[in-house]
PDB file of N, CA and C in Angstrom:
ATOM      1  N   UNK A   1       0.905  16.924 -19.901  1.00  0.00           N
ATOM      2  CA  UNK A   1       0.478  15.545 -19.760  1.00  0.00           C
ATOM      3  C   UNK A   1       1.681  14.636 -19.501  1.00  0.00           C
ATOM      4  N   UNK A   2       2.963  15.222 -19.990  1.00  0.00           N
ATOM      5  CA  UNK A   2       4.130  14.039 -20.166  1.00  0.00           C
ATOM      6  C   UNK A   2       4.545  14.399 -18.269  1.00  0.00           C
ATOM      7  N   UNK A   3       4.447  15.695 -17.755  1.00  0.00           N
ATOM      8  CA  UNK A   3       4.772  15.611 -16.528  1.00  0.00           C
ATOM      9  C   UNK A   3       3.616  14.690 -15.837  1.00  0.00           C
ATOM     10  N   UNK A   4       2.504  14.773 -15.944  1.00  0.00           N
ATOM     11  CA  UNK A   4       1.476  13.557 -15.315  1.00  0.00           C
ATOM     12  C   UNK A   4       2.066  11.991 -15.176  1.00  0.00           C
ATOM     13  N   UNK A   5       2.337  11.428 -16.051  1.00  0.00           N
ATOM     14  CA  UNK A   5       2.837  10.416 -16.285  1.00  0.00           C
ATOM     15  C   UNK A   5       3.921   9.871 -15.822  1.00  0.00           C
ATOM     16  N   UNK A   6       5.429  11.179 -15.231  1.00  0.00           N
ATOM     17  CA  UNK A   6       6.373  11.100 -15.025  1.00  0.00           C
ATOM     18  C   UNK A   6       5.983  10.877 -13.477  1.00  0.00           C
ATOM     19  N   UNK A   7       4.804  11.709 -13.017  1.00  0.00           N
ATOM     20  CA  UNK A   7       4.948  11.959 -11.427  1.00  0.00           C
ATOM     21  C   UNK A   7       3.983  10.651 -10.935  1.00  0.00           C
ATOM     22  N   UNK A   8       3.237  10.094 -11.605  1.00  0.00           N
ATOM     23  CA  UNK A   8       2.593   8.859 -11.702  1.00  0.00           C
ATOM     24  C   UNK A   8       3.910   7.575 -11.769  1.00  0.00           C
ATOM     25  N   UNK A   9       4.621   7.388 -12.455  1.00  0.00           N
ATOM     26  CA  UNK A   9       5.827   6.441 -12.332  1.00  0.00           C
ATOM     27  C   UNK A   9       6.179   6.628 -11.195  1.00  0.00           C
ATOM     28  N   UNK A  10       6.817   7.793 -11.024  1.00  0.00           N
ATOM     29  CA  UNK A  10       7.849   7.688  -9.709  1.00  0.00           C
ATOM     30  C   UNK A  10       6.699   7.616  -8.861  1.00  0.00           C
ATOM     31  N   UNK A  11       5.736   7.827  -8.326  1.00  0.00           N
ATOM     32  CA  UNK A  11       4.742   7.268  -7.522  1.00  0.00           C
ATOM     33  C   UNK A  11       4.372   5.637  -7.156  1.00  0.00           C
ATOM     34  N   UNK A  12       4.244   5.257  -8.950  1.00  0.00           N
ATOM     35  CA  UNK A  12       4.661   4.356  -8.648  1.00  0.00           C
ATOM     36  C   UNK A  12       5.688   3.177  -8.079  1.00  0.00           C
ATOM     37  N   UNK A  13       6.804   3.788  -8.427  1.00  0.00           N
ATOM     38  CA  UNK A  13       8.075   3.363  -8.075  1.00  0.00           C
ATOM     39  C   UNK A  13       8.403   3.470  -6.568  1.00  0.00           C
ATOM     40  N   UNK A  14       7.932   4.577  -5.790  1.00  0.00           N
ATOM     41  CA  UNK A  14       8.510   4.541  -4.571  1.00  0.00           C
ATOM     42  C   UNK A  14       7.051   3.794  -4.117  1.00  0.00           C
ATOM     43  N   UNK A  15       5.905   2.733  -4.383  1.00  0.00           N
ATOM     44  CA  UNK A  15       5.151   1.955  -3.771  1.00  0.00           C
ATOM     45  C   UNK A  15       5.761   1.247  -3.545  1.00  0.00           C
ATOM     46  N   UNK A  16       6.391   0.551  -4.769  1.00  0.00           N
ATOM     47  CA  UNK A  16       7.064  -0.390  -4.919  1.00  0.00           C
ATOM     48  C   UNK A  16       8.172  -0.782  -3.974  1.00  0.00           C
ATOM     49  N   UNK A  17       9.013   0.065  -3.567  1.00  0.00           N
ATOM     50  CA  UNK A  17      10.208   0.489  -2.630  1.00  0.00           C
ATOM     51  C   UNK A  17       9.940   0.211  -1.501  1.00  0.00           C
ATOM     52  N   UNK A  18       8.366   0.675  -1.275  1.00  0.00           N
ATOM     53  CA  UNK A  18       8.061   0.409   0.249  1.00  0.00           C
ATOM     54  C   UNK A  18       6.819  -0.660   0.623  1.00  0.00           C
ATOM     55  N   UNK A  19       6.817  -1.536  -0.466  1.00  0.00           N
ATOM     56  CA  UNK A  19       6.224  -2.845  -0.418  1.00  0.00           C
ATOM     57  C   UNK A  19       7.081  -3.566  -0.283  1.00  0.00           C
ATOM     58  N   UNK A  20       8.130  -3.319  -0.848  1.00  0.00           N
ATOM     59  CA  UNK A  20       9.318  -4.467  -0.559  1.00  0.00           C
ATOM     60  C   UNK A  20       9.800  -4.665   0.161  1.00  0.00           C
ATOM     61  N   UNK A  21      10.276  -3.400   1.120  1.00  0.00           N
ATOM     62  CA  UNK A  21      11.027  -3.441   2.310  1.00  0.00           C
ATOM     63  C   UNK A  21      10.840  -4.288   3.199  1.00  0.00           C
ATOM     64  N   UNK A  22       9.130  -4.603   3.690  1.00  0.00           N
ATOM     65  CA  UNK A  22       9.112  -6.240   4.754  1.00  0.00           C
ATOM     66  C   UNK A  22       9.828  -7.341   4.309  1.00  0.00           C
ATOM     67  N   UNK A  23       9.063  -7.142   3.124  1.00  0.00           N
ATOM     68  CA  UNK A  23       9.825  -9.115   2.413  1.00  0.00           C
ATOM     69  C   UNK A  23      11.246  -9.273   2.644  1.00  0.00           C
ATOM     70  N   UNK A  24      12.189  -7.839   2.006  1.00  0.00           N
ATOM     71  CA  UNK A  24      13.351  -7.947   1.691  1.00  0.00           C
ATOM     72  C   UNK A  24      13.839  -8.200   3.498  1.00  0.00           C
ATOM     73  N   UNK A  25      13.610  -7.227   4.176  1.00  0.00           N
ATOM     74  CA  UNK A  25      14.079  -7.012   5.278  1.00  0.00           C
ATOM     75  C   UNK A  25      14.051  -8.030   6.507  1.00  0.00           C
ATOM     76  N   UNK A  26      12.655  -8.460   6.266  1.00  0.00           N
ATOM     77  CA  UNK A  26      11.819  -9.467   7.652  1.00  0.00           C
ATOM     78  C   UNK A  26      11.074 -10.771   6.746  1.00  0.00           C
ATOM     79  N   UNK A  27      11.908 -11.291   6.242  1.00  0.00           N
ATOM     80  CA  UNK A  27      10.558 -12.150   5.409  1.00  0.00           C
ATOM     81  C   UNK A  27       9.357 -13.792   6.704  1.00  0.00           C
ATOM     82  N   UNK A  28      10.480 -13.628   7.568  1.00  0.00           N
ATOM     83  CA  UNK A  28       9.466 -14.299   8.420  1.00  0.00           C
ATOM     84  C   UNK A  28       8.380 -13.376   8.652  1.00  0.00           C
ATOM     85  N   UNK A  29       8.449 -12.529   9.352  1.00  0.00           N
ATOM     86  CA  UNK A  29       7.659 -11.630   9.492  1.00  0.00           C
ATOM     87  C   UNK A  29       6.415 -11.292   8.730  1.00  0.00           C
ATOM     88  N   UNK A  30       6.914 -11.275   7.360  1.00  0.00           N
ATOM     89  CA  UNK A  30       6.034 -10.931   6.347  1.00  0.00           C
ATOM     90  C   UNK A  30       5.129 -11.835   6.074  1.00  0.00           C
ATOM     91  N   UNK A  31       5.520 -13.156   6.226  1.00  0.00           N
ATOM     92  CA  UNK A  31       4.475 -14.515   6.284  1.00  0.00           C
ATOM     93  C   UNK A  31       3.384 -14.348   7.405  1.00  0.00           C
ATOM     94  N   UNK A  32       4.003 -13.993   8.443  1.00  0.00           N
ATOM     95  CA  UNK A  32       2.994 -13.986   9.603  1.00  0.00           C
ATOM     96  C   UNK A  32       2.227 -13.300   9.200  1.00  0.00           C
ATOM     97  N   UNK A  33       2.411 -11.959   8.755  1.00  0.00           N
ATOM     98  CA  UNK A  33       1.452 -10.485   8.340  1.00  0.00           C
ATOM     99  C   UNK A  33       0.389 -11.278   7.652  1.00  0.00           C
ATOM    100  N   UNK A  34       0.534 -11.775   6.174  1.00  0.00           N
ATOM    101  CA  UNK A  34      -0.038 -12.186   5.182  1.00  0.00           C
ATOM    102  C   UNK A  34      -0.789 -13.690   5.483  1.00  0.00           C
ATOM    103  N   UNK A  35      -0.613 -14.357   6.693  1.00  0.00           N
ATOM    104  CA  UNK A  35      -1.477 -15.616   7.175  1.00  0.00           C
ATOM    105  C   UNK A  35      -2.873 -14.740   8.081  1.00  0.00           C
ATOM    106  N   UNK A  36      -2.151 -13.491   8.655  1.00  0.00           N
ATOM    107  CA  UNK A  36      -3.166 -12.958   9.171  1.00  0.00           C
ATOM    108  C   UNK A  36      -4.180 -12.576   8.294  1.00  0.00           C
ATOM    109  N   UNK A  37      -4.019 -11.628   7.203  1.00  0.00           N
ATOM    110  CA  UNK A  37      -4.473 -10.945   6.488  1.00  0.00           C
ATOM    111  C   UNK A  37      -5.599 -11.940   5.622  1.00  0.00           C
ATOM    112  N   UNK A  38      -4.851 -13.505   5.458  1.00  0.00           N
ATOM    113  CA  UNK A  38      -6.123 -14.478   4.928  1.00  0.00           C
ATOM    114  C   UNK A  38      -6.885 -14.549   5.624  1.00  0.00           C
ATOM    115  N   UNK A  39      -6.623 -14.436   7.199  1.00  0.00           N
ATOM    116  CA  UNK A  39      -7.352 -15.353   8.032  1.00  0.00           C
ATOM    117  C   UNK A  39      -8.692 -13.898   8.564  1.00  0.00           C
ATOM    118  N   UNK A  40      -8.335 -12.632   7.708  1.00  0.00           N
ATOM    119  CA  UNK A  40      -9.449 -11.972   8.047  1.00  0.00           C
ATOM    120  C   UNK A  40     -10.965 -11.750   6.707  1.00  0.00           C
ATOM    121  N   UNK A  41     -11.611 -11.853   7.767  1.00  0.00           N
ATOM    122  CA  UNK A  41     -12.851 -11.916   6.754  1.00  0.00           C
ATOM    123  C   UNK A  41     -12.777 -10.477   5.852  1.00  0.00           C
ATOM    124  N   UNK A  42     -13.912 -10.639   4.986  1.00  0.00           N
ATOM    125  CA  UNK A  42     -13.979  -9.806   3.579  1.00  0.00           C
ATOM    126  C   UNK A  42     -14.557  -8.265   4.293  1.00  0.00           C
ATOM    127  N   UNK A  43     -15.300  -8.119   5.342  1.00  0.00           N
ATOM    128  CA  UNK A  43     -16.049  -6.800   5.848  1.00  0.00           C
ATOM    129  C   UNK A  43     -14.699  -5.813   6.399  1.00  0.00           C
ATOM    130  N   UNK A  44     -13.598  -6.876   7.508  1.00  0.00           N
ATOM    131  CA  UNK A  44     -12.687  -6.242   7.526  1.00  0.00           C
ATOM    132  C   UNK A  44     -11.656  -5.915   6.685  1.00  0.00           C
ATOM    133  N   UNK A  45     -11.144  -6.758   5.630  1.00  0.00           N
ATOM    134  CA  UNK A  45     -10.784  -6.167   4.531  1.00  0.00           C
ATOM    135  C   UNK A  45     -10.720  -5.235   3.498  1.00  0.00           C
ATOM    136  N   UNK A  46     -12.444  -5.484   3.471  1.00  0.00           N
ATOM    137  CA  UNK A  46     -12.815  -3.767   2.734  1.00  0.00           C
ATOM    138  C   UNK A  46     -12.888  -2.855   3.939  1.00  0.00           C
ATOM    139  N   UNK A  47     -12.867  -2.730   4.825  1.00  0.00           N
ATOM    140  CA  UNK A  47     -12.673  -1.762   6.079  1.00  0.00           C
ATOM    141  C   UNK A  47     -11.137  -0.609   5.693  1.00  0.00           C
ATOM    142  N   UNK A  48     -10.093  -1.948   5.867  1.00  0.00           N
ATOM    143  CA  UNK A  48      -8.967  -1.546   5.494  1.00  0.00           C
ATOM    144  C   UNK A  48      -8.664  -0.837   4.315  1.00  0.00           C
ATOM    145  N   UNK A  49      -8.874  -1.250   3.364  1.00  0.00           N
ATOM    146  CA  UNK A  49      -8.614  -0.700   1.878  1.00  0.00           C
ATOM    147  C   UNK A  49      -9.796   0.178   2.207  1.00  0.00           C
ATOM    148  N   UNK A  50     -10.782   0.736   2.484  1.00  0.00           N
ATOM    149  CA  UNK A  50     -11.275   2.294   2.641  1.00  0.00           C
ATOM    150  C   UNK A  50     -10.456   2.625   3.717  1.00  0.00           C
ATOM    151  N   UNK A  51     -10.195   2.510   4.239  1.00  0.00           N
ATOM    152  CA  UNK A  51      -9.350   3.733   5.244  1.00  0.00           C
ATOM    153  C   UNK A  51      -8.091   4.270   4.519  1.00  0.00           C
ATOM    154  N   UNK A  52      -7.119   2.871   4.018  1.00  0.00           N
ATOM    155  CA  UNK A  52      -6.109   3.074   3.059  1.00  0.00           C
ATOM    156  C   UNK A  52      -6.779   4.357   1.607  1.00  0.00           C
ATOM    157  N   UNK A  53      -7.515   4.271   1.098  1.00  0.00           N
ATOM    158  CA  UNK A  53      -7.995   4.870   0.037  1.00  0.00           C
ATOM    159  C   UNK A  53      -8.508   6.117   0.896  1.00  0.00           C
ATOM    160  N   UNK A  54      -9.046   6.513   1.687  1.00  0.00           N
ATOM    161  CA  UNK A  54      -9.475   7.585   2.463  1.00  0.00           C
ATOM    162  C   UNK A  54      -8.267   8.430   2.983  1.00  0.00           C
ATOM    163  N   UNK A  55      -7.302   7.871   3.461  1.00  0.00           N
ATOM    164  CA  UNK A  55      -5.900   8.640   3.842  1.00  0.00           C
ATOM    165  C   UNK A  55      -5.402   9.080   2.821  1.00  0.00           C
ATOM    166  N   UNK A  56      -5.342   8.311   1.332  1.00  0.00           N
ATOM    167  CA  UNK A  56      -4.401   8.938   0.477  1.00  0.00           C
ATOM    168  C   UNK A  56      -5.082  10.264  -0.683  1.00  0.00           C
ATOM    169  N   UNK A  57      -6.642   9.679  -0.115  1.00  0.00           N
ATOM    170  CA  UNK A  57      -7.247  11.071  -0.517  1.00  0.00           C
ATOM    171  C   UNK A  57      -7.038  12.377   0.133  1.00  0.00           C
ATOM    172  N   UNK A  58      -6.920  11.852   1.058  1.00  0.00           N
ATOM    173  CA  UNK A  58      -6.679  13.280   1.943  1.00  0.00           C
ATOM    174  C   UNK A  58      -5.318  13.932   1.828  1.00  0.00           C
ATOM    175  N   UNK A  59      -4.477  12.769   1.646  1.00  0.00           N
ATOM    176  CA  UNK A  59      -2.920  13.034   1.618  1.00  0.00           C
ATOM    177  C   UNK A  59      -3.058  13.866   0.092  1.00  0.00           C
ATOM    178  N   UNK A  60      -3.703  13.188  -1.022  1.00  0.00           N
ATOM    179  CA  UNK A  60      -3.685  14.285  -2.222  1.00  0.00           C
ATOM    180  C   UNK A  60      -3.930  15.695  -1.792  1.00  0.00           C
ATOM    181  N   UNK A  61      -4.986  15.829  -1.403  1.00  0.00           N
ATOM    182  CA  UNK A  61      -5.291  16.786  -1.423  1.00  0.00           C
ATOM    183  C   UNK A  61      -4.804  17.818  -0.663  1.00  0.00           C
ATOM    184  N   UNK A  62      -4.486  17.311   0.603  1.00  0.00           N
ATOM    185  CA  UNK A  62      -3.183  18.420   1.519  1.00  0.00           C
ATOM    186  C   UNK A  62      -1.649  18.845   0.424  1.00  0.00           C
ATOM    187  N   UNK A  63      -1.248  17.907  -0.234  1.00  0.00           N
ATOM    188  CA  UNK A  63      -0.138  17.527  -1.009  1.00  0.00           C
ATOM    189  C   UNK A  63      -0.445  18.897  -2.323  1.00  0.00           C
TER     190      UNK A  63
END
């Protein structure tokens, strides 16, 4: 269980790593992204986050 937890952190940790990288790197950029992202309605939104959640299922499970 204590390895569960360990591989769950660092999972978490490298999200983190690669959420940051726009802001840190491009932060104009990152504004534009995120004016878009308001400016899309709720059907395409949940569109996105299932595809996002559908890839990383798959990625588990190849993994």
């Amino acid at each position: 269980m204590n390895e569960l937890w360990h591989t769950l952190g660092l999972a978490a940790a490298f999200m983190l790593i690669l959420e940051g990288l726009l802001p840190f790197l491009d932060p104009a950029r990152y504004r534009r992204y995120l004016a878009r992202i308001l400016s899309m309605d709720d059907n395409t939104l949940r569109l996105g986050g299932l595809v996002a959640i559908t890839l990383g299922v798959l990625l588990l499970y190849l993994l």
